[in-house]
C-alpha atoms as a PDB file:
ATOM      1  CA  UNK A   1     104.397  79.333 102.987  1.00  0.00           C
ATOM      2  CA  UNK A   2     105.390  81.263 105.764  1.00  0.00           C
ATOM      3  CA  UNK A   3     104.124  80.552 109.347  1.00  0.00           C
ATOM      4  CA  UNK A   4     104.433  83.909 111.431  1.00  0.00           C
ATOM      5  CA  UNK A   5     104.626  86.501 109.001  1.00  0.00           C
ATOM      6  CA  UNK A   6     105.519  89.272 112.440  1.00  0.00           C
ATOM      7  CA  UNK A   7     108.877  87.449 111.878  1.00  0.00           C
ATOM      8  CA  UNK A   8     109.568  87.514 108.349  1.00  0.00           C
ATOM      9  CA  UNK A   9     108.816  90.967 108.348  1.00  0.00           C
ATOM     10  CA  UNK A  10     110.867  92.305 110.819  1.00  0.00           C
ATOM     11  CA  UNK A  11     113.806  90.000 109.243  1.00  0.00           C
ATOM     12  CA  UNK A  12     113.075  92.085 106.106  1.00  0.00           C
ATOM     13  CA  UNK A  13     113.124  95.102 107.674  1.00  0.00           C
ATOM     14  CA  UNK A  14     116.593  94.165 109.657  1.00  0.00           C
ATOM     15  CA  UNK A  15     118.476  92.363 106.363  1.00  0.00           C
ATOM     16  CA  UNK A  16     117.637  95.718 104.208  1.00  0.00           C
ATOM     17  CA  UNK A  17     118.548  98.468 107.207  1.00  0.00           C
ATOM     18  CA  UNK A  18     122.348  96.223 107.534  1.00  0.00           C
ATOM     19  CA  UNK A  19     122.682  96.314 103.667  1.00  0.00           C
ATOM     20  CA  UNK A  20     121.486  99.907 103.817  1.00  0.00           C
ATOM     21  CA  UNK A  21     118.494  99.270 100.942  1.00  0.00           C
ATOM     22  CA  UNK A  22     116.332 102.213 100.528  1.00  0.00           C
ATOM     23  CA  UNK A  23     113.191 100.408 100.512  1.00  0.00           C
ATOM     24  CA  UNK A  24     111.937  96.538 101.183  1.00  0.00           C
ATOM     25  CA  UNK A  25     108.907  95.265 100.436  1.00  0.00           C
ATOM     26  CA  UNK A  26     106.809  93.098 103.217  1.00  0.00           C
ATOM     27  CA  UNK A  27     103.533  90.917 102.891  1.00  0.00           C
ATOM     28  CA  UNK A  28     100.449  92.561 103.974  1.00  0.00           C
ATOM     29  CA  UNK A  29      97.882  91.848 106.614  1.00  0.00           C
ATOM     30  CA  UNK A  30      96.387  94.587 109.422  1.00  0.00           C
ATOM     31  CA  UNK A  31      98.882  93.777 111.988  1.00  0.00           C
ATOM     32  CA  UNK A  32     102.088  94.379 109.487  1.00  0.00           C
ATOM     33  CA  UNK A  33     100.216  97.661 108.725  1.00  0.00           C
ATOM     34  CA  UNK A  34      99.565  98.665 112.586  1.00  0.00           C
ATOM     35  CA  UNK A  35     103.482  97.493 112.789  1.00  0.00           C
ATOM     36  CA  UNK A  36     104.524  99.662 110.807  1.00  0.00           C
ATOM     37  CA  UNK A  37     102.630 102.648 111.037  1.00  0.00           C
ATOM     38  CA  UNK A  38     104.170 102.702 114.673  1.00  0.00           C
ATOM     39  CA  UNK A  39     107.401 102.295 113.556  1.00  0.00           C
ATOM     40  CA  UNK A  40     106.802 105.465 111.454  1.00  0.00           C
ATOM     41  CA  UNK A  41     105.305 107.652 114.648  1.00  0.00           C
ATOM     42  CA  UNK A  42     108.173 106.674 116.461  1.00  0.00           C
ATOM     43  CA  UNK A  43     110.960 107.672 114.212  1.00  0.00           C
ATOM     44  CA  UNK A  44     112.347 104.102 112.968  1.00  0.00           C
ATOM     45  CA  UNK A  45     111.657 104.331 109.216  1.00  0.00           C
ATOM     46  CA  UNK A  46     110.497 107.313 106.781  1.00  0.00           C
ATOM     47  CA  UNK A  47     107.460 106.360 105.886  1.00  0.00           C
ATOM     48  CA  UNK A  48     105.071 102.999 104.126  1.00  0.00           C
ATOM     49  CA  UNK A  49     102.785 102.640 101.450  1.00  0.00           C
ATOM     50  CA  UNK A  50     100.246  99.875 100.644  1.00  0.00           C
ATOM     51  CA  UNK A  51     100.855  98.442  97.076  1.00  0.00           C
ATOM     52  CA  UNK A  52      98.907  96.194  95.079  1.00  0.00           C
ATOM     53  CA  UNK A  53     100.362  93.357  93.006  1.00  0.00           C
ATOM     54  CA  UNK A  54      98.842  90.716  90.597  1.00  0.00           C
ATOM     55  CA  UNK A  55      95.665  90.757  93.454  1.00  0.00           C
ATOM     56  CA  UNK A  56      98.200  90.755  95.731  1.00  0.00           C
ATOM     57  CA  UNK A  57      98.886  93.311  98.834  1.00  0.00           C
ATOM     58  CA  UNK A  58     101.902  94.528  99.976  1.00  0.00           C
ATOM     59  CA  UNK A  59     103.823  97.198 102.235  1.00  0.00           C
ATOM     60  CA  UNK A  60     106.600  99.073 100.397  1.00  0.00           C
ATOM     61  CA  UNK A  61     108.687 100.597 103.434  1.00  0.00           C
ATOM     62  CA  UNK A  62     110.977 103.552 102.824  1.00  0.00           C
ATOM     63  CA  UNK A  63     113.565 103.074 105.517  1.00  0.00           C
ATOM     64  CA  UNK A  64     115.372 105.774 107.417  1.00  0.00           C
ATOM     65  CA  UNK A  65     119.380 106.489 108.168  1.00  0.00           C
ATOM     66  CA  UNK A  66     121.191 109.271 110.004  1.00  0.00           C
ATOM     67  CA  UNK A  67     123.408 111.727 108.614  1.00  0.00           C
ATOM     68  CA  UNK A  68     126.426 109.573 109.092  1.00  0.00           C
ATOM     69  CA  UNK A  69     124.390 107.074 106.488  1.00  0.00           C
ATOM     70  CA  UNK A  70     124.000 104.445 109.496  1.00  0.00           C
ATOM     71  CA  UNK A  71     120.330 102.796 110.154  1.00  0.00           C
ATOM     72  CA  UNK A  72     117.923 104.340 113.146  1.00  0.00           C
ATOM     73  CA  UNK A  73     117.144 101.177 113.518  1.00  0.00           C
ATOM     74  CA  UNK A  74     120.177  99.423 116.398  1.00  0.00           C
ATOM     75  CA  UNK A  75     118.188  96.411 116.914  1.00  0.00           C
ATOM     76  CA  UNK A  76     114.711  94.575 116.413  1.00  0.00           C
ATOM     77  CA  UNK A  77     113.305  91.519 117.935  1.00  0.00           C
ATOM     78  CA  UNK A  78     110.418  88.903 117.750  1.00  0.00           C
ATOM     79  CA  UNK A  79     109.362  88.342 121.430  1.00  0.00           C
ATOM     80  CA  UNK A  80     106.308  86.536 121.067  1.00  0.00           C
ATOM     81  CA  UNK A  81     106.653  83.711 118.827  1.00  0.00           C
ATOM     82  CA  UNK A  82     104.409  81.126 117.935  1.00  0.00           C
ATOM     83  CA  UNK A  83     105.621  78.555 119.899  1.00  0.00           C
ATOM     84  CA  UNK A  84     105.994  80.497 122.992  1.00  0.00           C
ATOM     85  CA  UNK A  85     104.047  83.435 123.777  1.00  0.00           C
ATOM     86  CA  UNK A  86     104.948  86.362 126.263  1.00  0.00           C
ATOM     87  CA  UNK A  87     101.939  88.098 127.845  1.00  0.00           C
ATOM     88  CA  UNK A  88     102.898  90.896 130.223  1.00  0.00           C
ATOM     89  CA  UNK A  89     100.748  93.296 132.587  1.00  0.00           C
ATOM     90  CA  UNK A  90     100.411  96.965 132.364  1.00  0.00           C
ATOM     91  CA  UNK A  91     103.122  97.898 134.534  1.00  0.00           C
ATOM     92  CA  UNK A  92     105.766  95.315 133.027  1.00  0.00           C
ATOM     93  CA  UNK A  93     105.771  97.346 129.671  1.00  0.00           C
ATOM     94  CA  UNK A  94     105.876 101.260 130.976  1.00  0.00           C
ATOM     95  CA  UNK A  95     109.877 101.572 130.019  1.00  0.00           C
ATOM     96  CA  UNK A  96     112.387 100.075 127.429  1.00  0.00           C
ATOM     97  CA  UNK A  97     115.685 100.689 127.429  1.00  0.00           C
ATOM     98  CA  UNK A  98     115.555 103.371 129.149  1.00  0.00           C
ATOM     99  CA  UNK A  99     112.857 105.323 127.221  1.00  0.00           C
ATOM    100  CA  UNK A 100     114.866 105.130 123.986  1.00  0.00           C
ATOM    101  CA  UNK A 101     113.127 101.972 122.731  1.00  0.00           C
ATOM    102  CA  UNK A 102     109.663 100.623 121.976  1.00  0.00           C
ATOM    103  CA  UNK A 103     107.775  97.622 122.802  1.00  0.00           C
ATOM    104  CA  UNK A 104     104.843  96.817 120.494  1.00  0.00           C
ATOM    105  CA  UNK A 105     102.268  95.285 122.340  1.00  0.00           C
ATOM    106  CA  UNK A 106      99.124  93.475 120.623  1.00  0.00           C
ATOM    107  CA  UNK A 107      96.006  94.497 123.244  1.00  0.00           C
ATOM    108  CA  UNK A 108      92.463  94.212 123.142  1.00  0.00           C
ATOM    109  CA  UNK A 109      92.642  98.262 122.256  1.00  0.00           C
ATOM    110  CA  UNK A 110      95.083  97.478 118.943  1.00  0.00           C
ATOM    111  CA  UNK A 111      98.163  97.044 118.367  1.00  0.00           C
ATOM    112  CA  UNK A 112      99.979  99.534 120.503  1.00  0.00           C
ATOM    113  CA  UNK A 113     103.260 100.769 121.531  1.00  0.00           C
ATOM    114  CA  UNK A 114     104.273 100.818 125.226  1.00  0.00           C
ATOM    115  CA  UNK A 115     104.034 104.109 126.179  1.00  0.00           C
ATOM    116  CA  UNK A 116     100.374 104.058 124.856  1.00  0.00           C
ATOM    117  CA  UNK A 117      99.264 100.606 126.614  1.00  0.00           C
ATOM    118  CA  UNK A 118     100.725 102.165 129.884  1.00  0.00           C
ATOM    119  CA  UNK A 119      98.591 105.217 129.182  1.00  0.00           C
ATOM    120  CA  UNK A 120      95.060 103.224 128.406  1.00  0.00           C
ATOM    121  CA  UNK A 121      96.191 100.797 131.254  1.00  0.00           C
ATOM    122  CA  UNK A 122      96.114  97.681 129.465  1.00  0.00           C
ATOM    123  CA  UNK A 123      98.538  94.883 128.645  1.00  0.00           C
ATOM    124  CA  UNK A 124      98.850  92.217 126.038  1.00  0.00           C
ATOM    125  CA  UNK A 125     101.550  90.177 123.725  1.00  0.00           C
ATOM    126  CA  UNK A 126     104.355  91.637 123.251  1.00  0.00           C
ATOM    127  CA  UNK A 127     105.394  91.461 119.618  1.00  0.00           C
ATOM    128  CA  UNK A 128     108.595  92.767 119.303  1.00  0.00           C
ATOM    129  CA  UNK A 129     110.812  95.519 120.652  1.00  0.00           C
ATOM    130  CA  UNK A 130     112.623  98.119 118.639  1.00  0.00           C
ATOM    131  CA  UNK A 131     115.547 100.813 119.730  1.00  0.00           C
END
């Protein structure tokens, strides 16, 4: 059984993009989908599909690599864990490295990248960054 499934899903995600799989396949639940579907407005993988196994829901993500066959994806990481959660205000999230990265942020608008939270002026958890 798996305890934070944030984690095992962005280990997925990272273990495929260094092997350079075309697709991986991730449990589902509403915050892997919100996850993911920012991933995809942001640029970090090609696209996701929901997929339905023996009663069973998954996310089938196609992931994405330049022309040089390397991953868009340089680097991903759990923030928030479940033994030590990271809350930050609106104006500790505005910029990521440098505007080249993302922070998700869980807030009580959805889950949200930075840019976004800034914009609606809320905080939250931060999930997990992305560059």
């Amino acid at each position: 059984m798996i305890n934070d499934i944030i984690s095992d899903s962005l280990t997925r995600i990272r273990n495929a993009s260094m092997r350079k799989l075309e697709t991986t396949k991730l449990l589902h639940s509403n915050v892997i989908e919100a996850l993911v579907g920012i991933f995809q407005a942001k640029g970090y993988i090609e696209s996701f599909n929901i997929i339905e196994e023996d009663k069973k829901k998954f996310v089938n993500v196609v992931l994405k690599y330049d022309e040089k066959g390397q991953s868009v994806i340089n680097e991903i990481k759990r923030v928030s864990k479940p033994g030590r959660r990271v809350y930050k205000g609106k104006d500790e999230i505005k910029r990521f490295k440098n505007g080249y990265g993302t922070i998700v942020v869980s807030t009580s608008k959805g889950v949200l990248p930075n840019d976004e939270a800034f914009k609606a002026g809320v905080g939250g958890e931060i999930l997990c960054t992305i560059w």
